[in-house]
N, C-alpha and C. Protein backbone atom coordinates (compact mmCIF):
# COMPACT_ATOMS: atom_id res chain seq x y z
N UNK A 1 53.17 -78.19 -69.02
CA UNK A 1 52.21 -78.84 -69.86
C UNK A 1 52.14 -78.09 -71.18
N UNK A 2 52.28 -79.12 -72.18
CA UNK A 2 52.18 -78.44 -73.42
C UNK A 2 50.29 -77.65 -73.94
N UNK A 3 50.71 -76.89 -75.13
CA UNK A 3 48.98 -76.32 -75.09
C UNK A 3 48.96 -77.28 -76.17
N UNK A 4 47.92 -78.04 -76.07
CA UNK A 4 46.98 -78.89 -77.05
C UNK A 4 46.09 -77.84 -78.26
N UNK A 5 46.43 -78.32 -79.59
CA UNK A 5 45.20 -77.83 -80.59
C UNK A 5 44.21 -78.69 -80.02
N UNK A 6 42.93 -78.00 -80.05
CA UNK A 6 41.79 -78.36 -80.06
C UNK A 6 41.52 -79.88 -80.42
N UNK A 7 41.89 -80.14 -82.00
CA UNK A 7 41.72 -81.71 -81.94
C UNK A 7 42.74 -82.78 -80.87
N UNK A 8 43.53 -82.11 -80.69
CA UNK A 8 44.61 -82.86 -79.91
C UNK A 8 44.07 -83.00 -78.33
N UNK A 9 42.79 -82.25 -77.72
CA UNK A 9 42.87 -82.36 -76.38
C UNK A 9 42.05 -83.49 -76.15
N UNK A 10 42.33 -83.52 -75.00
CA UNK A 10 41.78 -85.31 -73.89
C UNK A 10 40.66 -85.30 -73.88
N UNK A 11 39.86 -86.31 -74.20
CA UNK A 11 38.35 -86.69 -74.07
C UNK A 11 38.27 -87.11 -72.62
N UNK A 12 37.23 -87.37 -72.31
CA UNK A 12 37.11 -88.17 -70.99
C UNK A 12 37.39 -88.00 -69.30
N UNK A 13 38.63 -88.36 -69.54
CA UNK A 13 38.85 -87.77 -67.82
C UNK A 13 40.26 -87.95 -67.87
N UNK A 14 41.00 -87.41 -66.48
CA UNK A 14 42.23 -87.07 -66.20
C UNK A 14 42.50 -87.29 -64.64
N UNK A 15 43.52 -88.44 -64.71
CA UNK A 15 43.78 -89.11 -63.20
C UNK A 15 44.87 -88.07 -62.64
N UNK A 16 44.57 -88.22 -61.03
CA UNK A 16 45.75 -87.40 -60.56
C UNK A 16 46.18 -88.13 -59.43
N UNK A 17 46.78 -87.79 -58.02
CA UNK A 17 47.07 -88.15 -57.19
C UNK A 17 47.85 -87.29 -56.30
N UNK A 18 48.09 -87.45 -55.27
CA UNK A 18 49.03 -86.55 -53.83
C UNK A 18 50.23 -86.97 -54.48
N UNK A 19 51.66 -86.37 -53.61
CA UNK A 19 52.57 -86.89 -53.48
C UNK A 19 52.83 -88.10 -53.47
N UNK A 20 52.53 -88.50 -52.49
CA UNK A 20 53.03 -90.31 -52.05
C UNK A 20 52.21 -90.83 -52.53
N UNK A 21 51.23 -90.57 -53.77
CA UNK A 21 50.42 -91.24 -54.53
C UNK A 21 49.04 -91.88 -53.46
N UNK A 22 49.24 -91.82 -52.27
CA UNK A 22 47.81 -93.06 -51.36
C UNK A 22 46.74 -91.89 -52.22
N UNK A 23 46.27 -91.13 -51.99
CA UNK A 23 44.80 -90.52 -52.22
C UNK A 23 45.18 -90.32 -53.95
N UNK A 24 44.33 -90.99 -54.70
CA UNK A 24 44.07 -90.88 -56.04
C UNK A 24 42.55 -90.00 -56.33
N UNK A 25 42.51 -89.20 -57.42
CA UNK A 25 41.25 -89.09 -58.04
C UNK A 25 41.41 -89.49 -59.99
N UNK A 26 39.66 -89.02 -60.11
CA UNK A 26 39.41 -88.95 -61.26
C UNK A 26 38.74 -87.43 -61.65
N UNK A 27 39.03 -86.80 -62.93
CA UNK A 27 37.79 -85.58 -62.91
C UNK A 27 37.58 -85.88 -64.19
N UNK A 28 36.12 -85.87 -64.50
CA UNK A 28 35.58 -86.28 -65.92
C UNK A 28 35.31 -84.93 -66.85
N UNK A 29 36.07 -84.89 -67.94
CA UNK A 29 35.51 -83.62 -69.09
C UNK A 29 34.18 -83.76 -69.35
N UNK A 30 33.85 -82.59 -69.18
CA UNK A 30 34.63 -80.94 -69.55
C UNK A 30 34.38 -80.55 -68.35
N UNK A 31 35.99 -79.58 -68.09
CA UNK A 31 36.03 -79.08 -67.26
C UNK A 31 35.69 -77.59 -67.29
N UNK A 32 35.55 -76.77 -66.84
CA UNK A 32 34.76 -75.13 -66.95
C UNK A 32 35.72 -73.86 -67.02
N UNK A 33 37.18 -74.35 -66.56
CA UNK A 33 37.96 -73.55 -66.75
C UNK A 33 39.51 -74.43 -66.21
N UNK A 34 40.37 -73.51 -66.25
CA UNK A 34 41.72 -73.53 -65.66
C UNK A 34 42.77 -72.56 -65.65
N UNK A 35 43.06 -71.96 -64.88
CA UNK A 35 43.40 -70.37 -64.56
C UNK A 35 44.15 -70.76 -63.56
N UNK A 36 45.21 -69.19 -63.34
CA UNK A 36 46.01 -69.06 -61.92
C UNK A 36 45.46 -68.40 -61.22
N UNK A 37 45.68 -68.51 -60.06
CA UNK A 37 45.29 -67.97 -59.21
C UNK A 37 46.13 -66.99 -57.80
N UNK A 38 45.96 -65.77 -57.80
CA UNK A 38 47.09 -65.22 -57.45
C UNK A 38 46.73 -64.75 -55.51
N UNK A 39 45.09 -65.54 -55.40
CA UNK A 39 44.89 -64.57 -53.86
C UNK A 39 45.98 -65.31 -52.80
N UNK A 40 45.94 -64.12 -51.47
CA UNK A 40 46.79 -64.37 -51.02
C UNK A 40 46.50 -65.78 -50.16
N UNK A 41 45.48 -66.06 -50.30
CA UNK A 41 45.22 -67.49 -49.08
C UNK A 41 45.50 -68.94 -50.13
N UNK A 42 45.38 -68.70 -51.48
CA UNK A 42 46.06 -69.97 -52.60
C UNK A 42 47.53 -70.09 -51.89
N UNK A 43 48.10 -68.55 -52.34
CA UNK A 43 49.71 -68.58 -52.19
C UNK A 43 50.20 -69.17 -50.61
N UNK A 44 49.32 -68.72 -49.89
CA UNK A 44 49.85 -68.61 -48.50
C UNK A 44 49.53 -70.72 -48.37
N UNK A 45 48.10 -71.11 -48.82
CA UNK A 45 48.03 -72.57 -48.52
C UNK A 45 48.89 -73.56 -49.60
N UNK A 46 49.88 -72.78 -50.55
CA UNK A 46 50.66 -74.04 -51.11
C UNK A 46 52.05 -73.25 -50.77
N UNK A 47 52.15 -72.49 -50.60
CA UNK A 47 53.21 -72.17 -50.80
C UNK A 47 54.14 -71.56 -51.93
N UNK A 48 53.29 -70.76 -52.58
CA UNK A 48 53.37 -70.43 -53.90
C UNK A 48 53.55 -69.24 -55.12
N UNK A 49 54.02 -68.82 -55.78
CA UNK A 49 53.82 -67.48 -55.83
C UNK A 49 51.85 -67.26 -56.12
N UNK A 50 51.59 -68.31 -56.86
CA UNK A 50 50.07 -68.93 -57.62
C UNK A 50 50.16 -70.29 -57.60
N UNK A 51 48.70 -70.70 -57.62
CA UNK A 51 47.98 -71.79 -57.79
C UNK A 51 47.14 -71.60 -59.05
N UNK A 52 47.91 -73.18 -59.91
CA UNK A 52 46.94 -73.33 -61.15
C UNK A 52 45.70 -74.11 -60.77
N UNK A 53 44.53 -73.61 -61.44
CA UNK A 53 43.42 -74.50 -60.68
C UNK A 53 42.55 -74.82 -61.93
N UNK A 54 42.16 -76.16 -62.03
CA UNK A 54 41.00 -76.99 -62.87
C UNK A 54 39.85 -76.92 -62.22
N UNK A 55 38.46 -76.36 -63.09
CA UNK A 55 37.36 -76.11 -62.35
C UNK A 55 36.29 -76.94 -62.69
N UNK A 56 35.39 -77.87 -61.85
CA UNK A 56 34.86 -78.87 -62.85
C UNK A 56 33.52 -78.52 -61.84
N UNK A 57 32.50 -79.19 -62.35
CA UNK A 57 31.03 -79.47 -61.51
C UNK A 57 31.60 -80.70 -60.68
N UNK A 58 30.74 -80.38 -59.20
CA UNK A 58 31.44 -81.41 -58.12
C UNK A 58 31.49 -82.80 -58.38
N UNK A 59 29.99 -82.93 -59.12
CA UNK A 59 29.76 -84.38 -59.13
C UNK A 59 31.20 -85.27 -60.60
N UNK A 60 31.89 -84.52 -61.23
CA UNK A 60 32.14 -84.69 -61.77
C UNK A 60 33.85 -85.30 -61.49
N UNK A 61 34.52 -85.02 -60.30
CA UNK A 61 35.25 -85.57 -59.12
C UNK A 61 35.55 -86.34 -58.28
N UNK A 62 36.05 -87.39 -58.06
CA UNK A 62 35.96 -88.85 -57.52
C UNK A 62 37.21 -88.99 -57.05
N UNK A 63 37.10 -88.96 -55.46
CA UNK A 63 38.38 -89.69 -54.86
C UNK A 63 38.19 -91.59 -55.23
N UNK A 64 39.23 -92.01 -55.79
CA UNK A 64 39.30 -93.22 -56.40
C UNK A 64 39.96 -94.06 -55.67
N UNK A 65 41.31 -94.05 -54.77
CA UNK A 65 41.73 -94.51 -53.68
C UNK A 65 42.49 -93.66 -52.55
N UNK A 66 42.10 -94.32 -51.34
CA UNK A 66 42.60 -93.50 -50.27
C UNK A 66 42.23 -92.58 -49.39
N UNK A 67 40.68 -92.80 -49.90
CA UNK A 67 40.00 -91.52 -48.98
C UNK A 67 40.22 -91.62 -47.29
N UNK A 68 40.64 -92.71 -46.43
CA UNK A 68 40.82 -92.33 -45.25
C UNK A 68 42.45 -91.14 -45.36
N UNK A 69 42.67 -90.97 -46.50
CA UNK A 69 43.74 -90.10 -46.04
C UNK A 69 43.85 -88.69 -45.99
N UNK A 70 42.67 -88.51 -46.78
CA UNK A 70 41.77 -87.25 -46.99
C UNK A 70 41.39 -86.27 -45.63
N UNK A 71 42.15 -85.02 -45.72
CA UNK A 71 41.90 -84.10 -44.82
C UNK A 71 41.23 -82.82 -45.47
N UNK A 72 40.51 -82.10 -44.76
CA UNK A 72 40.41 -80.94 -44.89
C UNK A 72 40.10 -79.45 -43.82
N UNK A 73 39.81 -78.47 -44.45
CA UNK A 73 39.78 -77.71 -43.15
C UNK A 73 39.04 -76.16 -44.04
N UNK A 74 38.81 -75.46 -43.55
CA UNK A 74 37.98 -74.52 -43.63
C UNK A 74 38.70 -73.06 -43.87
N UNK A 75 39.62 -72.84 -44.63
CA UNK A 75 40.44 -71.80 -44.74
C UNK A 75 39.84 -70.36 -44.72
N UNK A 76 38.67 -69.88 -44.95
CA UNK A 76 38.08 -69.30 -44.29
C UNK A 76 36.45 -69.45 -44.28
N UNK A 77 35.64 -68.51 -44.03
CA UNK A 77 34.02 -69.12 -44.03
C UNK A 77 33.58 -69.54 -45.15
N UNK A 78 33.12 -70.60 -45.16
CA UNK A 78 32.42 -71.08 -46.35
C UNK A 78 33.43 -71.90 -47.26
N UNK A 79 34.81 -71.90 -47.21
CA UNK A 79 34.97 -72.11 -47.81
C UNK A 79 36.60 -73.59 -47.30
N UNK A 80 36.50 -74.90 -48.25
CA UNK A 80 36.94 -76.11 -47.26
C UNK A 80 38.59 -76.13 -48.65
N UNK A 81 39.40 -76.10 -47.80
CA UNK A 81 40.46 -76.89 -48.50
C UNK A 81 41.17 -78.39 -48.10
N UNK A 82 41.08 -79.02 -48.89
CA UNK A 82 41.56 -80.61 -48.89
C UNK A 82 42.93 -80.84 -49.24
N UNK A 83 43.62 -81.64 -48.90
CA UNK A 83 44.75 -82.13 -48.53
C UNK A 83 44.97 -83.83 -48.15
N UNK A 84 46.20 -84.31 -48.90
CA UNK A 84 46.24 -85.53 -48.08
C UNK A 84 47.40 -85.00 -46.41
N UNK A 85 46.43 -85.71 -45.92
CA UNK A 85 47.04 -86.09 -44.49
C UNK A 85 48.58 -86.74 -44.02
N UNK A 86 49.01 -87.62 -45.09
CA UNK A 86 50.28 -88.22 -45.08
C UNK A 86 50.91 -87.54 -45.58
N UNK A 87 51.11 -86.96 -46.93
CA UNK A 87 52.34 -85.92 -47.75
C UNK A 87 52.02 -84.46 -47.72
N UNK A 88 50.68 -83.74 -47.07
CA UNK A 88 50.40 -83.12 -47.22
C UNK A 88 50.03 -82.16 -48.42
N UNK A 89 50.37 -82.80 -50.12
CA UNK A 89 49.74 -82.34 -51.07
C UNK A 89 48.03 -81.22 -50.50
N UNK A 90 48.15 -80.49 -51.31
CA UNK A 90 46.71 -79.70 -51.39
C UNK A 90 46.33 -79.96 -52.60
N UNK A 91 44.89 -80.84 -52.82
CA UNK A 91 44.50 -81.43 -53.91
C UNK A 91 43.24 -79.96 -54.43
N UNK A 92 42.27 -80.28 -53.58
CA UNK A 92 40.71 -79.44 -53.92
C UNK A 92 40.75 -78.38 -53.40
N UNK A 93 39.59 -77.82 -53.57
CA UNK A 93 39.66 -76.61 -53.14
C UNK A 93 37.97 -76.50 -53.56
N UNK A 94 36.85 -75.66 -52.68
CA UNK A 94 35.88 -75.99 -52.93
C UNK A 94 35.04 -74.36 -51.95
N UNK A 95 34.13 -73.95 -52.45
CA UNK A 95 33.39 -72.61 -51.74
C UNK A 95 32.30 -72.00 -52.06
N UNK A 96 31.63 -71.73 -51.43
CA UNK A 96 30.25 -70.87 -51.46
C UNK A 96 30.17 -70.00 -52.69
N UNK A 97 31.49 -69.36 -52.93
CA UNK A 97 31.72 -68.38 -53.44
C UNK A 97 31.27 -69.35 -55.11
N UNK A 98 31.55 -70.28 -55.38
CA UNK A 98 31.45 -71.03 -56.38
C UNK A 98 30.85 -72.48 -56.27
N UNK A 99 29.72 -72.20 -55.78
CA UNK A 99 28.56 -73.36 -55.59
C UNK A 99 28.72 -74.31 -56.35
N UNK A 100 28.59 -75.59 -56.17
CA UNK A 100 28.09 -76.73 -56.51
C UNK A 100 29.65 -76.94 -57.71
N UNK A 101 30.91 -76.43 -57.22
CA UNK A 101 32.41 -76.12 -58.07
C UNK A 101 33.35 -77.22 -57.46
N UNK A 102 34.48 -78.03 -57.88
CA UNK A 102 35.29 -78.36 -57.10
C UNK A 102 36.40 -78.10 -57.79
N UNK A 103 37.65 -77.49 -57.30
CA UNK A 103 38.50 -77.08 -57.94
C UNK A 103 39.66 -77.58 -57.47
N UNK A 104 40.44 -78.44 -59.04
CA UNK A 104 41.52 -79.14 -58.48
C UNK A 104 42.57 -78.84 -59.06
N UNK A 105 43.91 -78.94 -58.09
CA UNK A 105 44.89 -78.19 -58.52
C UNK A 105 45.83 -78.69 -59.63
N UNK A 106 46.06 -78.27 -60.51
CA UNK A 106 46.42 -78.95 -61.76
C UNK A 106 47.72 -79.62 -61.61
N UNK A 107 48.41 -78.71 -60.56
CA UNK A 107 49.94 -79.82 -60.65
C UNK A 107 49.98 -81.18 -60.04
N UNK A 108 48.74 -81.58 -59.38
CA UNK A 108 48.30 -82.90 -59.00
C UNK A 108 48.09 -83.91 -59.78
N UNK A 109 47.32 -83.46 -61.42
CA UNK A 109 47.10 -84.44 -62.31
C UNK A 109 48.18 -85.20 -62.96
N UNK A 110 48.16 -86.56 -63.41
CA UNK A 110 49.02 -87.10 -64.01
C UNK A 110 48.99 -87.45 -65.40
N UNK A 111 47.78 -87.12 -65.95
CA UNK A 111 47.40 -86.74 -67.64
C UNK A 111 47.04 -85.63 -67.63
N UNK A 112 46.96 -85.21 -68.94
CA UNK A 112 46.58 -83.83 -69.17
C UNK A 112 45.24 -83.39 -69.29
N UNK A 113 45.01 -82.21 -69.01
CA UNK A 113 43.73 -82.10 -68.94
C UNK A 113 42.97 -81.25 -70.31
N UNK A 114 41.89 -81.18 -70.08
CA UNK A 114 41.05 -80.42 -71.72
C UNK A 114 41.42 -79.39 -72.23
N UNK A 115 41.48 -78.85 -71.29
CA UNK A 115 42.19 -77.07 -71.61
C UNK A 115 43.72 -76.47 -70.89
N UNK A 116 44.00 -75.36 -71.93
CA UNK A 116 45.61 -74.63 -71.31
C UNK A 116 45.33 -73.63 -70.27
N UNK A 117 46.06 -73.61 -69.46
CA UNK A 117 45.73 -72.59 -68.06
C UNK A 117 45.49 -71.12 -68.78
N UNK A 118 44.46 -70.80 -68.33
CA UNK A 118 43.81 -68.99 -69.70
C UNK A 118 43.33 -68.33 -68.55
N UNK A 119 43.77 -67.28 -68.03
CA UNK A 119 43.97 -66.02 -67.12
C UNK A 119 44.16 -65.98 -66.04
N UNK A 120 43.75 -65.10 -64.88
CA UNK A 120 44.43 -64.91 -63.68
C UNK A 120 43.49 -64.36 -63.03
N UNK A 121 43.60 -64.84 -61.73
CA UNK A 121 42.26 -64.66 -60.88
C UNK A 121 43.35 -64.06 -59.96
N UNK A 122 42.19 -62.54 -59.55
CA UNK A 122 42.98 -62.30 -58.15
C UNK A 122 44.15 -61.50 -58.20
N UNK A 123 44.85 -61.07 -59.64
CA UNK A 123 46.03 -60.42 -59.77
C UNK A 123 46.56 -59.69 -58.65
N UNK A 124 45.22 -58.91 -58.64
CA UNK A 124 45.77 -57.66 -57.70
C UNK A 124 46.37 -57.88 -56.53
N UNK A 125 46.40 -59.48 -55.90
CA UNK A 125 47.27 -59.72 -54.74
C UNK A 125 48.27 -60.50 -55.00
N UNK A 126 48.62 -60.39 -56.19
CA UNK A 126 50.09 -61.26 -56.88
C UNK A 126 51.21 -61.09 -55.92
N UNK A 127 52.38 -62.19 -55.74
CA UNK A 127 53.38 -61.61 -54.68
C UNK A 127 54.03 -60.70 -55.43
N UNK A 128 53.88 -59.63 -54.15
CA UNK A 128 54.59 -58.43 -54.79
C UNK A 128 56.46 -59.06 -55.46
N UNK A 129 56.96 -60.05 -54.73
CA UNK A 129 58.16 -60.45 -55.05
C UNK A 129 58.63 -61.40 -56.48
N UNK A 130 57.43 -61.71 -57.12
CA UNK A 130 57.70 -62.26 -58.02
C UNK A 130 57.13 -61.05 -59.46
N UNK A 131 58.66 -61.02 -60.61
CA UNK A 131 58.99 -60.67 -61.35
C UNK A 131 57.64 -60.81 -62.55
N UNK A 132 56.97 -60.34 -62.91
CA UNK A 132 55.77 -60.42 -64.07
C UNK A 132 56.52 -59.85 -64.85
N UNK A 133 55.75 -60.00 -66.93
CA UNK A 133 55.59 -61.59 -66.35
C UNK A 133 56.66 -62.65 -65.98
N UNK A 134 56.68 -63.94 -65.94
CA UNK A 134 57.32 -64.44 -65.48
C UNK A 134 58.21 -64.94 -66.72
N UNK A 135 59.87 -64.79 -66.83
CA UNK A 135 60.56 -64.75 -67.44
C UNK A 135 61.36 -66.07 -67.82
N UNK A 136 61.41 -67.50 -68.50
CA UNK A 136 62.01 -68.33 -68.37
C UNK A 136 63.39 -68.32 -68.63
N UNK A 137 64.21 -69.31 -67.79
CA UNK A 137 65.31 -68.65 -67.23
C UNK A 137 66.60 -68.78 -68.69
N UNK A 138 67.75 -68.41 -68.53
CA UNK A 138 68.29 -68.17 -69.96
C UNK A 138 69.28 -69.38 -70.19
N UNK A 139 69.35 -70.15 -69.38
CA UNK A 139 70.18 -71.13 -69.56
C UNK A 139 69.50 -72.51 -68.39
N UNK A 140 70.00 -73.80 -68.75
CA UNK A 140 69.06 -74.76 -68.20
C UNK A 140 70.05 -75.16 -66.72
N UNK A 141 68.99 -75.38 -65.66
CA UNK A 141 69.54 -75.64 -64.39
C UNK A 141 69.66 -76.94 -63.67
């Protein structure tokens, strides 16, 4: 995703969807942040070195179609991660730790969202196996 000047960013809201597209949302601007995220239970539930995450107020979040496909589960206390059930995408992400927060994962959206991904949550459990920072590669693959 490119970084937007200020006048250039999205008013309004930003549609996303799972894989196989059945579970759609909406999240309405402004969103509160968007950062990586490096703990080890992001990496370990996508599969990832990090998870980029969009942080919005809950009410501000709308599954739009497909909610019977909507799973979730409790990755640890307090705190619920969502998923569709058919492709297994990991959409939300939601916790005590950040009340009344729903946090959605940015590579889900299909417009762009208000803001450029700005710092790193959690460094200190970065995979030790991935190269910081991260180096784009020198020729195209």
């Amino acid at each position: 995703m490119s970084m937007l000047p200020d006048d250039d960013a999205p008013v309004g809201e930003a549609r996303g969807r799972c894989m196989c597209g059945q579970v759609r949302f909406v999240a309405r601007f402004p969103s509160r942040f968007c950062c990586h995220c490096h703990c080890e239970s992001c990496r370990r539930a996508h599969g990832a070195a990090f998870v980029t995450w969009v942080g919005f107020p809950a009410a501000q979040v709308a599954i739009v179609a497909g909610g019977e496909a909507v799973a979730a589960y409790a990755s640890s206390p307090g705190t619920r991660r969502t998923f569709c059930r058919d492709c297994g995408t990991r959409l939300f992400f939601a916790s005590e730790r950040w009340p009344g927060e729903t946090h959605v994962a940015l590579a889900c959206f299909d417009d762009p969202v208000d803001r450029p991904a700005e710092g790193h949550a959690f460094f200190a459990e970065h995979a030790r196996w991935l190269r910081w920072p991260v180096e784009p590669p020198t020729e195209a693959t």
